[in-house]
C-alpha atoms as a PDB file:
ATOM      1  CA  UNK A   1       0.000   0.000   0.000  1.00  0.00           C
ATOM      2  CA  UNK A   2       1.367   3.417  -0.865  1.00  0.00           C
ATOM      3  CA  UNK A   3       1.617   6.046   1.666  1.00  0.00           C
ATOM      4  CA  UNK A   4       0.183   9.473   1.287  1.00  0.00           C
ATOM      5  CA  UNK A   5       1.608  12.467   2.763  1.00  0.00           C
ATOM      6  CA  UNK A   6       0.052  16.285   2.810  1.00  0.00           C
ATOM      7  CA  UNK A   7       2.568  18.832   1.681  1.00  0.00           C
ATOM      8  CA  UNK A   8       2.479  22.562   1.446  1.00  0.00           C
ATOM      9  CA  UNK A   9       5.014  25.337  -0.060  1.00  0.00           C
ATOM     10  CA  UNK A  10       4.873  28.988  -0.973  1.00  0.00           C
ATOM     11  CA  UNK A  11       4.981  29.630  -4.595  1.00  0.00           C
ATOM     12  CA  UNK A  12       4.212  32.813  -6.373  1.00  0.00           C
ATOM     13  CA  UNK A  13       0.854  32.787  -8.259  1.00  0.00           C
ATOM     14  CA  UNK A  14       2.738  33.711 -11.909  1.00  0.00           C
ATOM     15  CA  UNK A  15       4.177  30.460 -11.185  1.00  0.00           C
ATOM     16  CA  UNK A  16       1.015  28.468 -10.559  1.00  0.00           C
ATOM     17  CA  UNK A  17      -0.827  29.581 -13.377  1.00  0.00           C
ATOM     18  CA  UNK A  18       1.938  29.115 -15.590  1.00  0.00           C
ATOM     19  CA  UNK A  19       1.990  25.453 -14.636  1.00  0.00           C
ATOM     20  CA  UNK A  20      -1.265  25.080 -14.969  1.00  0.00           C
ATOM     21  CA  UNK A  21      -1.060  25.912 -18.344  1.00  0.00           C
ATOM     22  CA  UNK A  22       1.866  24.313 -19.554  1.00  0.00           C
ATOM     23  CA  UNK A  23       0.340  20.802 -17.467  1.00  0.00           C
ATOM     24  CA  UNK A  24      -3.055  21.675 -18.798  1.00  0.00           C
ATOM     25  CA  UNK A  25      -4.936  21.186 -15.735  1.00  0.00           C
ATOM     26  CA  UNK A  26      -7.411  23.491 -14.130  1.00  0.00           C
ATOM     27  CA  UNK A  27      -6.451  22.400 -10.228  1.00  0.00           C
ATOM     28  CA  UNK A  28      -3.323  23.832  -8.393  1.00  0.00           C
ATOM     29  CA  UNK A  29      -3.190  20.042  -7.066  1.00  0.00           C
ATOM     30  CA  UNK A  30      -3.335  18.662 -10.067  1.00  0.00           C
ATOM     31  CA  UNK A  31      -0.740  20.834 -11.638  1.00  0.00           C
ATOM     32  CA  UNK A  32       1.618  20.267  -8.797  1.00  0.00           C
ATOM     33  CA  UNK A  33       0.767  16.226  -8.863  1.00  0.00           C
ATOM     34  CA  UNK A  34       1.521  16.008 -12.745  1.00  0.00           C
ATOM     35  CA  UNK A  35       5.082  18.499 -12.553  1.00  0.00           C
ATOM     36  CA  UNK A  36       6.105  16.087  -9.915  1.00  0.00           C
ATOM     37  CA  UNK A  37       5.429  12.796 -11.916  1.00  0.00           C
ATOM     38  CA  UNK A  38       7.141  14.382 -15.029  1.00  0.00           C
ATOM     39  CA  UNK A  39      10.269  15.276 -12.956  1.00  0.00           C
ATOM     40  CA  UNK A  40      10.357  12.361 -10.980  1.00  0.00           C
ATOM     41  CA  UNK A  41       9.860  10.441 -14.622  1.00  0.00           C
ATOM     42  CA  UNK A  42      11.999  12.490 -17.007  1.00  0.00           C
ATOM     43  CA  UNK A  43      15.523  10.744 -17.868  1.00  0.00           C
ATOM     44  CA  UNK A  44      17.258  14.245 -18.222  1.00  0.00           C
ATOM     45  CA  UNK A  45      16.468  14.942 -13.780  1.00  0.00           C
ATOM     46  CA  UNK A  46      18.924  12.180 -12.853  1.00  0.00           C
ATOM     47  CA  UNK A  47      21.879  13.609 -15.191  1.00  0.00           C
ATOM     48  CA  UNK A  48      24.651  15.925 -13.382  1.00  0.00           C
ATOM     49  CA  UNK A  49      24.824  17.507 -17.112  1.00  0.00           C
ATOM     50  CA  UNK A  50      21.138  17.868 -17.680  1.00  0.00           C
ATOM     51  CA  UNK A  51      21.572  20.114 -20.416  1.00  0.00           C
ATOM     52  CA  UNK A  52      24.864  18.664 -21.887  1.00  0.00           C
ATOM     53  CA  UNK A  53      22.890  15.122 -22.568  1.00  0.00           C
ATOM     54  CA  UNK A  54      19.473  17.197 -23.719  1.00  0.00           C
ATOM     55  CA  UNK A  55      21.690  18.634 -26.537  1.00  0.00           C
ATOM     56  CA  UNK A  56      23.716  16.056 -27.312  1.00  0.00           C
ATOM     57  CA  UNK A  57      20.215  14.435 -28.261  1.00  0.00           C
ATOM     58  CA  UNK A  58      19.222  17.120 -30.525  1.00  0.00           C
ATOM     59  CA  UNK A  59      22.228  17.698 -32.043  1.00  0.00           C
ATOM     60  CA  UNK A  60      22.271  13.986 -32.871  1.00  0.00           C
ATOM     61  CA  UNK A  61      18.602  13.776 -34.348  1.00  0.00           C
ATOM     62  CA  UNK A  62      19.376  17.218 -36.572  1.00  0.00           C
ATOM     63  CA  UNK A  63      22.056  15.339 -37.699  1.00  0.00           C
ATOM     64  CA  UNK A  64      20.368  12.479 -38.716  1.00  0.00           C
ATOM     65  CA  UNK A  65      17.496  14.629 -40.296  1.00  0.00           C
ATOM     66  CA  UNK A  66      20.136  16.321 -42.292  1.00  0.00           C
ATOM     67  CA  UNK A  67      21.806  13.184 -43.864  1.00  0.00           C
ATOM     68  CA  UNK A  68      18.907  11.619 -44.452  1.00  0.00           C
ATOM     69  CA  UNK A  69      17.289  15.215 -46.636  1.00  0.00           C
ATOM     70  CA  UNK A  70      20.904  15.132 -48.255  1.00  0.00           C
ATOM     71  CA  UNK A  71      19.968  11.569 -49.477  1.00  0.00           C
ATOM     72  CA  UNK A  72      16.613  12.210 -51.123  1.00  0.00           C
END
Protein backbone atom coordinates (compact mmCIF):
# COMPACT_ATOMS: atom_id res chain seq x y z
CA UNK A 1 0.00 0.00 0.00
CA UNK A 2 1.37 3.42 -0.87
CA UNK A 3 1.62 6.05 1.67
CA UNK A 4 0.18 9.47 1.29
CA UNK A 5 1.61 12.47 2.76
CA UNK A 6 0.05 16.28 2.81
CA UNK A 7 2.57 18.83 1.68
CA UNK A 8 2.48 22.56 1.45
CA UNK A 9 5.01 25.34 -0.06
CA UNK A 10 4.87 28.99 -0.97
CA UNK A 11 4.98 29.63 -4.59
CA UNK A 12 4.21 32.81 -6.37
CA UNK A 13 0.85 32.79 -8.26
CA UNK A 14 2.74 33.71 -11.91
CA UNK A 15 4.18 30.46 -11.18
CA UNK A 16 1.01 28.47 -10.56
CA UNK A 17 -0.83 29.58 -13.38
CA UNK A 18 1.94 29.11 -15.59
CA UNK A 19 1.99 25.45 -14.64
CA UNK A 20 -1.26 25.08 -14.97
CA UNK A 21 -1.06 25.91 -18.34
CA UNK A 22 1.87 24.31 -19.55
CA UNK A 23 0.34 20.80 -17.47
CA UNK A 24 -3.05 21.67 -18.80
CA UNK A 25 -4.94 21.19 -15.74
CA UNK A 26 -7.41 23.49 -14.13
CA UNK A 27 -6.45 22.40 -10.23
CA UNK A 28 -3.32 23.83 -8.39
CA UNK A 29 -3.19 20.04 -7.07
CA UNK A 30 -3.33 18.66 -10.07
CA UNK A 31 -0.74 20.83 -11.64
CA UNK A 32 1.62 20.27 -8.80
CA UNK A 33 0.77 16.23 -8.86
CA UNK A 34 1.52 16.01 -12.75
CA UNK A 35 5.08 18.50 -12.55
CA UNK A 36 6.10 16.09 -9.91
CA UNK A 37 5.43 12.80 -11.92
CA UNK A 38 7.14 14.38 -15.03
CA UNK A 39 10.27 15.28 -12.96
CA UNK A 40 10.36 12.36 -10.98
CA UNK A 41 9.86 10.44 -14.62
CA UNK A 42 12.00 12.49 -17.01
CA UNK A 43 15.52 10.74 -17.87
CA UNK A 44 17.26 14.24 -18.22
CA UNK A 45 16.47 14.94 -13.78
CA UNK A 46 18.92 12.18 -12.85
CA UNK A 47 21.88 13.61 -15.19
CA UNK A 48 24.65 15.93 -13.38
CA UNK A 49 24.82 17.51 -17.11
CA UNK A 50 21.14 17.87 -17.68
CA UNK A 51 21.57 20.11 -20.42
CA UNK A 52 24.86 18.66 -21.89
CA UNK A 53 22.89 15.12 -22.57
CA UNK A 54 19.47 17.20 -23.72
CA UNK A 55 21.69 18.63 -26.54
CA UNK A 56 23.72 16.06 -27.31
CA UNK A 57 20.21 14.44 -28.26
CA UNK A 58 19.22 17.12 -30.52
CA UNK A 59 22.23 17.70 -32.04
CA UNK A 60 22.27 13.99 -32.87
CA UNK A 61 18.60 13.78 -34.35
CA UNK A 62 19.38 17.22 -36.57
CA UNK A 63 22.06 15.34 -37.70
CA UNK A 64 20.37 12.48 -38.72
CA UNK A 65 17.50 14.63 -40.30
CA UNK A 66 20.14 16.32 -42.29
CA UNK A 67 21.81 13.18 -43.86
CA UNK A 68 18.91 11.62 -44.45
CA UNK A 69 17.29 15.21 -46.64
CA UNK A 70 20.90 15.13 -48.26
CA UNK A 71 19.97 11.57 -49.48
CA UNK A 72 16.61 12.21 -51.12
Amino acid sequence: MAKIMHVQTVLMVDDIEALKAKTGESSTKDALAKAVQHFLDCEYTHEENMWTKKLEKVVKKRSKEQSEEENI
